[in-house]
PDB file of N, CA and C in Angstrom:
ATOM      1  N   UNK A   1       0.825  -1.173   0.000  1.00  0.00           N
ATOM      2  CA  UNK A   1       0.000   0.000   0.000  1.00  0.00           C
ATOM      3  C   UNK A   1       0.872   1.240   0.000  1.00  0.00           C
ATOM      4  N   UNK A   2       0.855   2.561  -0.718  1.00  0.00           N
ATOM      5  CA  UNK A   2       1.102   3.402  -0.555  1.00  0.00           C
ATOM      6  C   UNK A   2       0.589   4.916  -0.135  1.00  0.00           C
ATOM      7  N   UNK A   3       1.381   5.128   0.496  1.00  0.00           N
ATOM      8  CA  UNK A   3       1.410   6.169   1.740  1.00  0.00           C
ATOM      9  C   UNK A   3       0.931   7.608   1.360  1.00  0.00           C
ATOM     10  N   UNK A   4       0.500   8.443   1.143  1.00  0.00           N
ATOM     11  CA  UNK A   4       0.073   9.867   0.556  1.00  0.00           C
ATOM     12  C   UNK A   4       1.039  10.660   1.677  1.00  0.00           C
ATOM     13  N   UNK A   5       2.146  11.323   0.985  1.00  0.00           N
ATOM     14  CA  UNK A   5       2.740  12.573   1.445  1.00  0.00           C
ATOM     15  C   UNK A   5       2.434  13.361   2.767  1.00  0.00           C
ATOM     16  N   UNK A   6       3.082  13.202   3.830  1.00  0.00           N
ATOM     17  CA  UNK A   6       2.304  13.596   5.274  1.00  0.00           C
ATOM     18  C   UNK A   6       2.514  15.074   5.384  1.00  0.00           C
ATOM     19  N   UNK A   7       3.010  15.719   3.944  1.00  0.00           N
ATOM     20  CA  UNK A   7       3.009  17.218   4.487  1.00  0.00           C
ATOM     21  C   UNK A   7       1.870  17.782   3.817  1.00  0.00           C
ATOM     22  N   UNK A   8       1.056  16.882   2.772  1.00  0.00           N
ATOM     23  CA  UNK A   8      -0.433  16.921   1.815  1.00  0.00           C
ATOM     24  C   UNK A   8      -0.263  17.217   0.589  1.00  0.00           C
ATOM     25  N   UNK A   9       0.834  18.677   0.821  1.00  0.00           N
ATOM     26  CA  UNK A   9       0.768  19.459  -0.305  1.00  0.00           C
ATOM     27  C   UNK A   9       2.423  19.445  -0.836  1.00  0.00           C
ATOM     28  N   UNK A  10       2.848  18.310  -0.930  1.00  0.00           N
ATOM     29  CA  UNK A  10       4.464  18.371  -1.509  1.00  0.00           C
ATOM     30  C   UNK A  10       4.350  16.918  -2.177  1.00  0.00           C
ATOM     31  N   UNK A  11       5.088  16.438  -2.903  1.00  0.00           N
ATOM     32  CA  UNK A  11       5.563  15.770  -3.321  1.00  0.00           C
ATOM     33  C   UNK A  11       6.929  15.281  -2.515  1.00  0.00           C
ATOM     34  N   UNK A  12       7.140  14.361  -2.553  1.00  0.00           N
ATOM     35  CA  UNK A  12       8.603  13.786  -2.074  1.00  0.00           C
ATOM     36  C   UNK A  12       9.543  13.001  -2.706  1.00  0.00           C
ATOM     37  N   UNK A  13       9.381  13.812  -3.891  1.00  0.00           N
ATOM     38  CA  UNK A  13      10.282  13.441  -4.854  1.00  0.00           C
ATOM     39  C   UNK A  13      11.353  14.484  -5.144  1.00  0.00           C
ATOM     40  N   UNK A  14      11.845  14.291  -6.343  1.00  0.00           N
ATOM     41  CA  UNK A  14      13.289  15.479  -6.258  1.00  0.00           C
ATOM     42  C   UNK A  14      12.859  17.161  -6.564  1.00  0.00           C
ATOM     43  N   UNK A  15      13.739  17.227  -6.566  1.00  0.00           N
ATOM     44  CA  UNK A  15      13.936  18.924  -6.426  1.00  0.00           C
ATOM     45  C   UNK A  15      13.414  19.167  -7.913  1.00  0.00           C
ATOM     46  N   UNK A  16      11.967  20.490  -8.005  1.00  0.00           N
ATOM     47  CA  UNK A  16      11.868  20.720  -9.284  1.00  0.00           C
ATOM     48  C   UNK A  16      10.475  19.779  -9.554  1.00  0.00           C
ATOM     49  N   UNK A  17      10.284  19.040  -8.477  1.00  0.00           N
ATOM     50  CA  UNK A  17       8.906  18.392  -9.093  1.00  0.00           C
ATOM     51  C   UNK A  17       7.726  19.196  -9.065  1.00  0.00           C
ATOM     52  N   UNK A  18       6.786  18.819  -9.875  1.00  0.00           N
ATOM     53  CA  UNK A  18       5.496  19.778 -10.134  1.00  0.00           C
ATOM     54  C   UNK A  18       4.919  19.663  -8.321  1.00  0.00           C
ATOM     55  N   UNK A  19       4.145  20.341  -7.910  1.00  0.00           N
ATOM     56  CA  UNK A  19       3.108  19.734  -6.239  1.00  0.00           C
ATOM     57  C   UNK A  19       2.008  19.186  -6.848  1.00  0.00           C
ATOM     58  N   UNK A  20       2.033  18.559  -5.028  1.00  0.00           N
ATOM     59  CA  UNK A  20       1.112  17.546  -5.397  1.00  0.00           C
ATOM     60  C   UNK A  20       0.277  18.178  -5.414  1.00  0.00           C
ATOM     61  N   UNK A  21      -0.887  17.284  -6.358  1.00  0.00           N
ATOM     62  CA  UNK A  21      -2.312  17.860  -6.236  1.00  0.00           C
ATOM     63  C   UNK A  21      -3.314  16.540  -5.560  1.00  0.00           C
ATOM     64  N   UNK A  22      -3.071  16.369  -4.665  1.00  0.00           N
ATOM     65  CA  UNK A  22      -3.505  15.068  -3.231  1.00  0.00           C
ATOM     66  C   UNK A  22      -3.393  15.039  -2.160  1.00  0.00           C
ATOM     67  N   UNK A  23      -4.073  15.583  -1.426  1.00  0.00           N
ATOM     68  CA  UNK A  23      -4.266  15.579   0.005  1.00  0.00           C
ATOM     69  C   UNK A  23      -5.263  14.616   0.619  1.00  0.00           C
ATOM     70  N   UNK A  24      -4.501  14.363   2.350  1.00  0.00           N
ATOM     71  CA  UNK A  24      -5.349  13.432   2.986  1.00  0.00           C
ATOM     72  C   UNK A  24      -6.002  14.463   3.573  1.00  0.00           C
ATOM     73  N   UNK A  25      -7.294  14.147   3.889  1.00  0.00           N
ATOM     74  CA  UNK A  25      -8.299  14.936   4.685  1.00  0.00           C
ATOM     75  C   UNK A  25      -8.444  15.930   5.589  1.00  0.00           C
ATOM     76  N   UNK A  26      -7.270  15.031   6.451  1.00  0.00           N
ATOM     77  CA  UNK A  26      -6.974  15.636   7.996  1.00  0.00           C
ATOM     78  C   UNK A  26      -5.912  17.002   7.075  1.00  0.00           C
ATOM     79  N   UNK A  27      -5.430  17.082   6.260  1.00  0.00           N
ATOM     80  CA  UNK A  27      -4.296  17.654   6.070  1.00  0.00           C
ATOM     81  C   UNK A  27      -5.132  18.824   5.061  1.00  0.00           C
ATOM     82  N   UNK A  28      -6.322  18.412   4.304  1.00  0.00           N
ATOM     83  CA  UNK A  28      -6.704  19.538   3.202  1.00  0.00           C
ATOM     84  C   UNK A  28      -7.838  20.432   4.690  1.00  0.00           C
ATOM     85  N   UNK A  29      -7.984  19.457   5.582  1.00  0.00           N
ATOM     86  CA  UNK A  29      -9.022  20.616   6.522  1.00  0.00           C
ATOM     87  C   UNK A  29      -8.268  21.803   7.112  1.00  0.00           C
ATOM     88  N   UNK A  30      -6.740  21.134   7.306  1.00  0.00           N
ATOM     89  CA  UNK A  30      -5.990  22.335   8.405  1.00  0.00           C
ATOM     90  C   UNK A  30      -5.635  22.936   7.643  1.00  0.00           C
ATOM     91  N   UNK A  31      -5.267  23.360   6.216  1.00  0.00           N
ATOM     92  CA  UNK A  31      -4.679  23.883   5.315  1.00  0.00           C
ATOM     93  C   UNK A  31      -5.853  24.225   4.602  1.00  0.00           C
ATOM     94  N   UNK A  32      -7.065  24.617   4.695  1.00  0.00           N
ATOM     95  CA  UNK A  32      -7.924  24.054   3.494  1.00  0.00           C
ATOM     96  C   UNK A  32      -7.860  25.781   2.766  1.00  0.00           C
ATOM     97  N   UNK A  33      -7.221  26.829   3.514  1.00  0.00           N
ATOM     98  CA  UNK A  33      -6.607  28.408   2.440  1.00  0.00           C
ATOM     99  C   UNK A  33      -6.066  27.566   1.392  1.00  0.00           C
ATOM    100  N   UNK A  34      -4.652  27.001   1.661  1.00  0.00           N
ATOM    101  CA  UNK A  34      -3.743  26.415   0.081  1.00  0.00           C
ATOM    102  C   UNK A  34      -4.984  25.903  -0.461  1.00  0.00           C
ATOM    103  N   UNK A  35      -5.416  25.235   0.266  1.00  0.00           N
ATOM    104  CA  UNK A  35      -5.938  24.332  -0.921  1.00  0.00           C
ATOM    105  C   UNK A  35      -6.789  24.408  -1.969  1.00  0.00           C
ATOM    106  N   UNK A  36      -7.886  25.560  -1.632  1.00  0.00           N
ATOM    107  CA  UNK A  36      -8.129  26.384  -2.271  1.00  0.00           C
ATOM    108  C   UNK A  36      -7.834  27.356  -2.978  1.00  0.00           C
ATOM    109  N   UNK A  37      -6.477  28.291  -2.507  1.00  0.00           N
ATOM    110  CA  UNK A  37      -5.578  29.153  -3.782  1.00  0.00           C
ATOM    111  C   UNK A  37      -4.810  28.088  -4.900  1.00  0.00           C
ATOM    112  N   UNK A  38      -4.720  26.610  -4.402  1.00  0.00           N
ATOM    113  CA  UNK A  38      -4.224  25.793  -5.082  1.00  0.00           C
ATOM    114  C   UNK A  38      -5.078  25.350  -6.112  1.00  0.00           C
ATOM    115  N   UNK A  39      -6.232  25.023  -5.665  1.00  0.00           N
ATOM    116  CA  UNK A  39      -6.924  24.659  -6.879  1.00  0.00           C
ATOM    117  C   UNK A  39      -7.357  26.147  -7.370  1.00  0.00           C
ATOM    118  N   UNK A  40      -7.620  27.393  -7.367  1.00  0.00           N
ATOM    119  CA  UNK A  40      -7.707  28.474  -7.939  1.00  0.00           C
ATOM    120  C   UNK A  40      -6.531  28.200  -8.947  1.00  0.00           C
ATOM    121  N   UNK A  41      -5.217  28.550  -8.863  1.00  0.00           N
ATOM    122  CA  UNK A  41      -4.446  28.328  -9.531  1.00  0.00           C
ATOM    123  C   UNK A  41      -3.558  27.680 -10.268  1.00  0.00           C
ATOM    124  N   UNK A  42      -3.493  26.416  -9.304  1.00  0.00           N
ATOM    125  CA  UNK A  42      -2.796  24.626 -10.582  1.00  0.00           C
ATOM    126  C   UNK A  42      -4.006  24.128 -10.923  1.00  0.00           C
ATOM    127  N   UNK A  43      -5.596  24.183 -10.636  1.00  0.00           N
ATOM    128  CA  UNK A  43      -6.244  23.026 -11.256  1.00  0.00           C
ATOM    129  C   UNK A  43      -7.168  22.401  -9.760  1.00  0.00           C
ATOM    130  N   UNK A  44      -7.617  21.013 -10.364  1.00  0.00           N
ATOM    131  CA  UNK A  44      -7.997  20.347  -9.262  1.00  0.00           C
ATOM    132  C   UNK A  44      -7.232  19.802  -8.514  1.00  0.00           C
ATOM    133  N   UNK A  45      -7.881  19.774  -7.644  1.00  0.00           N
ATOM    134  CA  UNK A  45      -7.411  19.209  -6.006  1.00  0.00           C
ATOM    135  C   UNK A  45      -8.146  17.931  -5.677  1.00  0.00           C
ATOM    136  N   UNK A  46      -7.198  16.976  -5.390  1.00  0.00           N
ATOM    137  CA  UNK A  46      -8.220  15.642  -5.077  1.00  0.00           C
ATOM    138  C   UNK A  46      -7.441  15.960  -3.607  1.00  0.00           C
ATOM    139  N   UNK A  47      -8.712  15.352  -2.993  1.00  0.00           N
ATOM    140  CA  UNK A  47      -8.944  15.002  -1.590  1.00  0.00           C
ATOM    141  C   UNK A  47      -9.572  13.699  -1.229  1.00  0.00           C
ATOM    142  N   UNK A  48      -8.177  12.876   0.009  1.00  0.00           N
ATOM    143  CA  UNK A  48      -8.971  11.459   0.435  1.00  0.00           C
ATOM    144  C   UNK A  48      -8.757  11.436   1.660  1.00  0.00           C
ATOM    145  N   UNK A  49      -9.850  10.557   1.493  1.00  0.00           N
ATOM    146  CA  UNK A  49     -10.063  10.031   3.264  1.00  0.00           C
ATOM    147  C   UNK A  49      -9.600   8.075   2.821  1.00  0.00           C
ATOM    148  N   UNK A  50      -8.664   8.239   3.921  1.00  0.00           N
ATOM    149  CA  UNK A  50      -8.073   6.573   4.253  1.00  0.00           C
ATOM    150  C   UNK A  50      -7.759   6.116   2.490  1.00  0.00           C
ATOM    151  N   UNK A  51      -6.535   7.051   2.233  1.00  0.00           N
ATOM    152  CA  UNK A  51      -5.867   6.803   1.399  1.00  0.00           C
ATOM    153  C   UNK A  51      -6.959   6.519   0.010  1.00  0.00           C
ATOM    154  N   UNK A  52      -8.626   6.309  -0.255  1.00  0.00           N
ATOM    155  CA  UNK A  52      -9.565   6.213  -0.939  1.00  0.00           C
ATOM    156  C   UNK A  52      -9.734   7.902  -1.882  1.00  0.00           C
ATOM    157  N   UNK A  53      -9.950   7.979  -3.207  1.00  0.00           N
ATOM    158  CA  UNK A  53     -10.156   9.315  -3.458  1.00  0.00           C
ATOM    159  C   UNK A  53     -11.590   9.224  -3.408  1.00  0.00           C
ATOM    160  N   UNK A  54     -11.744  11.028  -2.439  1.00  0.00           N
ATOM    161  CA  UNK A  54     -12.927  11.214  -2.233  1.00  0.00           C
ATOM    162  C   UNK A  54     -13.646  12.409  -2.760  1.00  0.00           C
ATOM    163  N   UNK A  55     -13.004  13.187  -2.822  1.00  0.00           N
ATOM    164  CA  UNK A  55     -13.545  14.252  -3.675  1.00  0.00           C
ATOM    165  C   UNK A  55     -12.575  15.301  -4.295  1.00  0.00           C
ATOM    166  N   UNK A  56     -13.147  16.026  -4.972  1.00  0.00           N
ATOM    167  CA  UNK A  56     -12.229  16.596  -6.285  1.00  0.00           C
ATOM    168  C   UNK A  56     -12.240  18.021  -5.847  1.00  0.00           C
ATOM    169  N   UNK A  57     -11.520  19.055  -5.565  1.00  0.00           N
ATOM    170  CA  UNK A  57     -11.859  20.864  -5.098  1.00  0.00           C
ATOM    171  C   UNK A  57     -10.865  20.953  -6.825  1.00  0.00           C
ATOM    172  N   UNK A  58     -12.254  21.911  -7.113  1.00  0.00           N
ATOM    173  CA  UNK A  58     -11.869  22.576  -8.930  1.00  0.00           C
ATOM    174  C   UNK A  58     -12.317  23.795  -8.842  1.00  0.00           C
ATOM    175  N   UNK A  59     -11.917  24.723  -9.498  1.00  0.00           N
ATOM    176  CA  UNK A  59     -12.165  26.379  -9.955  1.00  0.00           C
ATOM    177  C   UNK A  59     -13.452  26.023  -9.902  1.00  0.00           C
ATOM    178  N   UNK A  60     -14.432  27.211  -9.682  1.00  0.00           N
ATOM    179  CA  UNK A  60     -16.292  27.215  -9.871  1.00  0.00           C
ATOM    180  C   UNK A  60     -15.885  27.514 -11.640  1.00  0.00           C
ATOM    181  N   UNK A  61     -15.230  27.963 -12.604  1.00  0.00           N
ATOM    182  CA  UNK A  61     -15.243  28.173 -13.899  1.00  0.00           C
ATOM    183  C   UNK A  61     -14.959  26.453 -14.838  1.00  0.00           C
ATOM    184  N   UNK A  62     -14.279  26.269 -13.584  1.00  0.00           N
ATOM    185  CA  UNK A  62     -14.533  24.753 -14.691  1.00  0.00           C
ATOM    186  C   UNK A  62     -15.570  23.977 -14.566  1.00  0.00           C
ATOM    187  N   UNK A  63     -15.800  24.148 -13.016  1.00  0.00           N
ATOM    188  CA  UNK A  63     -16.984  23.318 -12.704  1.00  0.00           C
ATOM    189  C   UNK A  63     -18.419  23.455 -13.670  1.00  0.00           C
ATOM    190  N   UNK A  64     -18.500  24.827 -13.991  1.00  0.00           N
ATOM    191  CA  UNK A  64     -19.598  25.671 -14.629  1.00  0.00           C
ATOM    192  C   UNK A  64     -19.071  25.184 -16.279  1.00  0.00           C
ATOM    193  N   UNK A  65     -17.840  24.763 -16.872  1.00  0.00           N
ATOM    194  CA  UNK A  65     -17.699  23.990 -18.011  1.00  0.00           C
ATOM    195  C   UNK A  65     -18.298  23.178 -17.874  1.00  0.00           C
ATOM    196  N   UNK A  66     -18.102  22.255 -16.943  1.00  0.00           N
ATOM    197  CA  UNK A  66     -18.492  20.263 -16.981  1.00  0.00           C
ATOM    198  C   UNK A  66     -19.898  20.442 -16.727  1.00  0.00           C
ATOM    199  N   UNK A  67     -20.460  20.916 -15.795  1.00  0.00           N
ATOM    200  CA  UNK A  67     -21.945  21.116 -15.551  1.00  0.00           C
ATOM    201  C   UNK A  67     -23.252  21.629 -17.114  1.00  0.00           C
ATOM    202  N   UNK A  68     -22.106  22.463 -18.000  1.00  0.00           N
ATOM    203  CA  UNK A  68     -22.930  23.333 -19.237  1.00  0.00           C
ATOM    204  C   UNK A  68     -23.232  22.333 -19.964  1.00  0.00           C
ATOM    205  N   UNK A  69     -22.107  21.116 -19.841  1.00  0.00           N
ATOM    206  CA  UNK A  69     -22.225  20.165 -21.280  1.00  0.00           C
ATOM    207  C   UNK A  69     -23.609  19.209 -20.453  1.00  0.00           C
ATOM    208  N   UNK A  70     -23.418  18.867 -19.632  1.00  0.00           N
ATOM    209  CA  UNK A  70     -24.922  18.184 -19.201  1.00  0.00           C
ATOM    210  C   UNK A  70     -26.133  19.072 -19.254  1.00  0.00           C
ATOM    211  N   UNK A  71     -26.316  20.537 -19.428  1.00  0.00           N
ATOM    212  CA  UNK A  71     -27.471  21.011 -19.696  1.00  0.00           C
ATOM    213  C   UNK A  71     -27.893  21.016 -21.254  1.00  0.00           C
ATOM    214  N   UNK A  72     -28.199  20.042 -21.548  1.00  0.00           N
ATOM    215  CA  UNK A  72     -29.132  19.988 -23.279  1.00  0.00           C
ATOM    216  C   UNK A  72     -29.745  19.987 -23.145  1.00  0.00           C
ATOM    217  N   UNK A  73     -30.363  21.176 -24.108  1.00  0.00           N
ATOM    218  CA  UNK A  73     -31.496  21.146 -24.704  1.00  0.00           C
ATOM    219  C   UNK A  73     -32.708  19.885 -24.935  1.00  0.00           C
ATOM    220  N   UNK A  74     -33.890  19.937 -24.291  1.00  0.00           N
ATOM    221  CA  UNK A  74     -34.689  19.409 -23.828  1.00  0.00           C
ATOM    222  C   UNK A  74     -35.707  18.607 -24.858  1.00  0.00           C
ATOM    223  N   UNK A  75     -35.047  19.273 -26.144  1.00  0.00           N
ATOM    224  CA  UNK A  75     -36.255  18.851 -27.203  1.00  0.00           C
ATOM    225  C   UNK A  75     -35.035  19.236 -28.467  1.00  0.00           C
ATOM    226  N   UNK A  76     -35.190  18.712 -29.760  1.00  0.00           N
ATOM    227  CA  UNK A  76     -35.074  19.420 -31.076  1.00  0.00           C
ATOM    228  C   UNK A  76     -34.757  20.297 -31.417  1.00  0.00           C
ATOM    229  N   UNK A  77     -36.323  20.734 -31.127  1.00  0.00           N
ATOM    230  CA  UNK A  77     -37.051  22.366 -31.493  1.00  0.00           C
ATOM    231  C   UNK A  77     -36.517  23.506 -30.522  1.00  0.00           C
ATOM    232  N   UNK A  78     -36.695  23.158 -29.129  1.00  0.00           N
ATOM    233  CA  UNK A  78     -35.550  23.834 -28.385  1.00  0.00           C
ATOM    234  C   UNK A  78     -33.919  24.244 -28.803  1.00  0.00           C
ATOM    235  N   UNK A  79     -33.752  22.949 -29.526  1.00  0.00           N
ATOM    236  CA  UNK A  79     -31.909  23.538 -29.354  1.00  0.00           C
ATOM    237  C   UNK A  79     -31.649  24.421 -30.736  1.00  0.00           C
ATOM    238  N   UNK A  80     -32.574  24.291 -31.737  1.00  0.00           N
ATOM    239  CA  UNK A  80     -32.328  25.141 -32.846  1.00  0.00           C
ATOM    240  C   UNK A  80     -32.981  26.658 -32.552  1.00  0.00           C
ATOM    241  N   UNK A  81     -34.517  26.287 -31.596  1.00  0.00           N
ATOM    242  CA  UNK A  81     -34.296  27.983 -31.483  1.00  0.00           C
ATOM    243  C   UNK A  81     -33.254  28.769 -30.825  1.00  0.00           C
ATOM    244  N   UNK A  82     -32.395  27.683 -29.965  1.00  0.00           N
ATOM    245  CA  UNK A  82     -31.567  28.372 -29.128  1.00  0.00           C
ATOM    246  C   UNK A  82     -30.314  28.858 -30.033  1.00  0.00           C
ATOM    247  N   UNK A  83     -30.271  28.124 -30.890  1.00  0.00           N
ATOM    248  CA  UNK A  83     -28.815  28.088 -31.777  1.00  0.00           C
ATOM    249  C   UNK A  83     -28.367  29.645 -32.217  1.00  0.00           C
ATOM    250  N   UNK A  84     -27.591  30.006 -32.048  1.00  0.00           N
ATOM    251  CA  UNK A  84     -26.194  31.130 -32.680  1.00  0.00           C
ATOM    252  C   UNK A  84     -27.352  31.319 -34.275  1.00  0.00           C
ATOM    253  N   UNK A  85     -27.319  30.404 -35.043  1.00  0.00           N
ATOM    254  CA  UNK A  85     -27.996  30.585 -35.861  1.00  0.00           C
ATOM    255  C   UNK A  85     -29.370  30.901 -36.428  1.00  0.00           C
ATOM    256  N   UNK A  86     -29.639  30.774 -35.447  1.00  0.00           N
ATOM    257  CA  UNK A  86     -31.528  30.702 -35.681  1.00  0.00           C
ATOM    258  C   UNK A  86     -31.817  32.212 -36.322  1.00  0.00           C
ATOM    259  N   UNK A  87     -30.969  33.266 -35.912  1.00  0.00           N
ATOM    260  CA  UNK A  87     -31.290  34.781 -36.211  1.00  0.00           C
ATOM    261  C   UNK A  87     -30.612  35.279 -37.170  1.00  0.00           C
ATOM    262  N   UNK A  88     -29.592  34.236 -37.729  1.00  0.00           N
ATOM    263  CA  UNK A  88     -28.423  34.892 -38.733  1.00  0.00           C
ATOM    264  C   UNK A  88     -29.023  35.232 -40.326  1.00  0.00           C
ATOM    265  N   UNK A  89     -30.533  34.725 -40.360  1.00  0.00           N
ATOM    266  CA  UNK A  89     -30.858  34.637 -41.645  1.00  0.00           C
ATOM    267  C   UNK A  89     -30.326  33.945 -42.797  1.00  0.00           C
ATOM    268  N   UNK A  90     -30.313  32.726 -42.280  1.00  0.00           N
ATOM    269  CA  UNK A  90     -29.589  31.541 -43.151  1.00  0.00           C
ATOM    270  C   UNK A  90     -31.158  31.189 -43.579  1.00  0.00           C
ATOM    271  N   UNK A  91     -30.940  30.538 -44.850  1.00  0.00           N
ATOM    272  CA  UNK A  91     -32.141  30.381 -45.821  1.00  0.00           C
ATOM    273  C   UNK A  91     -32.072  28.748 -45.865  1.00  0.00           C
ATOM    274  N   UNK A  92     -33.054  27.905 -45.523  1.00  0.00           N
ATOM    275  CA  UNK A  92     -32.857  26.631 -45.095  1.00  0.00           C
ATOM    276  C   UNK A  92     -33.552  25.497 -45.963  1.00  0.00           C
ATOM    277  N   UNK A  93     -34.530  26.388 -46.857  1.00  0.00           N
ATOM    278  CA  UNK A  93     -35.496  25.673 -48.079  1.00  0.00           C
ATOM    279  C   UNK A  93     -35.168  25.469 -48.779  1.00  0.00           C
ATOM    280  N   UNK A  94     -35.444  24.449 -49.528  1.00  0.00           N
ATOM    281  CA  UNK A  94     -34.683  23.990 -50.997  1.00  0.00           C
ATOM    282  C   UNK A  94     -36.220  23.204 -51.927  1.00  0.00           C
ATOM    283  N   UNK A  95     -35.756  23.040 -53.059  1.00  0.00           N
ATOM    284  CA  UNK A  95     -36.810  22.727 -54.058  1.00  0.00           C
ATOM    285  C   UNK A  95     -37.258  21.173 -53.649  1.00  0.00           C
ATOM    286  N   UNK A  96     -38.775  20.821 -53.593  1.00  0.00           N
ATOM    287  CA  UNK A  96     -38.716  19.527 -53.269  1.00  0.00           C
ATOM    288  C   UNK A  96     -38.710  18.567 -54.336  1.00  0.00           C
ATOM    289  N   UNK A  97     -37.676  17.558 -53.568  1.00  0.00           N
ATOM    290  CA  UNK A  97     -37.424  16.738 -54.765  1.00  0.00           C
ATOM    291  C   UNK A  97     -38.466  15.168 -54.431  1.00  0.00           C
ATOM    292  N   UNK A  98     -39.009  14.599 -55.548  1.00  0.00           N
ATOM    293  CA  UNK A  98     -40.141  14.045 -55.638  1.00  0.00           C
ATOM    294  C   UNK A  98     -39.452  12.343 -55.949  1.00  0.00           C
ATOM    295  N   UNK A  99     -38.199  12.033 -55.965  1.00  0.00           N
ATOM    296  CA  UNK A  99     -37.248  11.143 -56.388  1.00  0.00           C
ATOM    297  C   UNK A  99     -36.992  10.897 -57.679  1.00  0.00           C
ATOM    298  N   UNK A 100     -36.775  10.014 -57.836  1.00  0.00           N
ATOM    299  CA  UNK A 100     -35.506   9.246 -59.606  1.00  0.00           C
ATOM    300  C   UNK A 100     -36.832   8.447 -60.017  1.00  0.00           C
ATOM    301  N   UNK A 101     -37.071   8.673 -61.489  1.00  0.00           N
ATOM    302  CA  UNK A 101     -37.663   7.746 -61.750  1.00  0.00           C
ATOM    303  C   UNK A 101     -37.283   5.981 -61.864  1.00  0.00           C
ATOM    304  N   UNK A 102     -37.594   4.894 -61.832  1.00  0.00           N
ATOM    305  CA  UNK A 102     -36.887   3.841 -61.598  1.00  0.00           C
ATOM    306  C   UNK A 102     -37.654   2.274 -62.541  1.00  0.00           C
ATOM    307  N   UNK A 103     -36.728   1.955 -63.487  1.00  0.00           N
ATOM    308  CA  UNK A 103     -37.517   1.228 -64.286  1.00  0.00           C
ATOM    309  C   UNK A 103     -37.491  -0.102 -63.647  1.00  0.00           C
ATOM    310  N   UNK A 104     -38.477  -1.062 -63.874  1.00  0.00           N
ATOM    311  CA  UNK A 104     -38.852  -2.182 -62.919  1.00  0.00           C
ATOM    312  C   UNK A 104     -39.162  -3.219 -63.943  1.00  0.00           C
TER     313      UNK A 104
END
C-alpha cells in the first residue's frame, strides 16, 4: 500500500517536481486556504479520506464547463431555437425533390 505525502501538499520526490495535487483529509481541513488558492491556480485538487479518493476541489469556472455540457437542450425544437444561428438569416429551403424515376 502506498502512503500519501504527510506534508499533503508536496511531493517527495526530487527537487523541481510539479506539487502535489492530493491531500489526505486531515491535512486539506488544516490547510484548506492552500488548498483552495491551489486549486484556484494549478487546477484540481483531489482530496482522500483513508488513502480512498474522495472528492475533487476545482475552480467554480470549470466546474460551470463540466456542468454546461450536461445542460441539453430538452427537445429538437428547443436547441435550434436556441442556436447562434436561428437569427443569422440563413435560408434553409430547398426545391422539393419528388425522387428518380426507376424502371422495374
Amino acid at each position: 500500500m502506498t502512503k500519501q505525502p504527510s506534508r499533503g501538499g508536496k511531493k517527495q520526490a526530487g527537487a523541481g517536481a510539479a506539487p502535489e495535487t492530493r491531500w489526505q483529509l486531515q491535512t486539506a481541513k488544516a490547510r484548506f486556504s492552500e488548498v483552495f488558492r491551489r486549486a484556484r491556480a494549478e487546477g484540481p485538487q483531489w482530496i482522500t479520506r483513508q488513502e480512498k479518493e474522495a472528492v475533487v476541489m476545482l475552480p467554480a469556472e470549470e466546474f460551470e464547463n463540466l456542468t454546461a455540457r450536461a445542460r441539453q437542450p430538452r427537445s429538437l425544437v428547443q436547441f435550434f431555437s436556441e442556436s447562434p444561428l436561428a437569427k443569422s438569416g440563413i435560408k434553409l429551403e430547398r426545391a422539393r425533390d419528388y425522387g428518380r424515376k426507376v424502371d422495374l
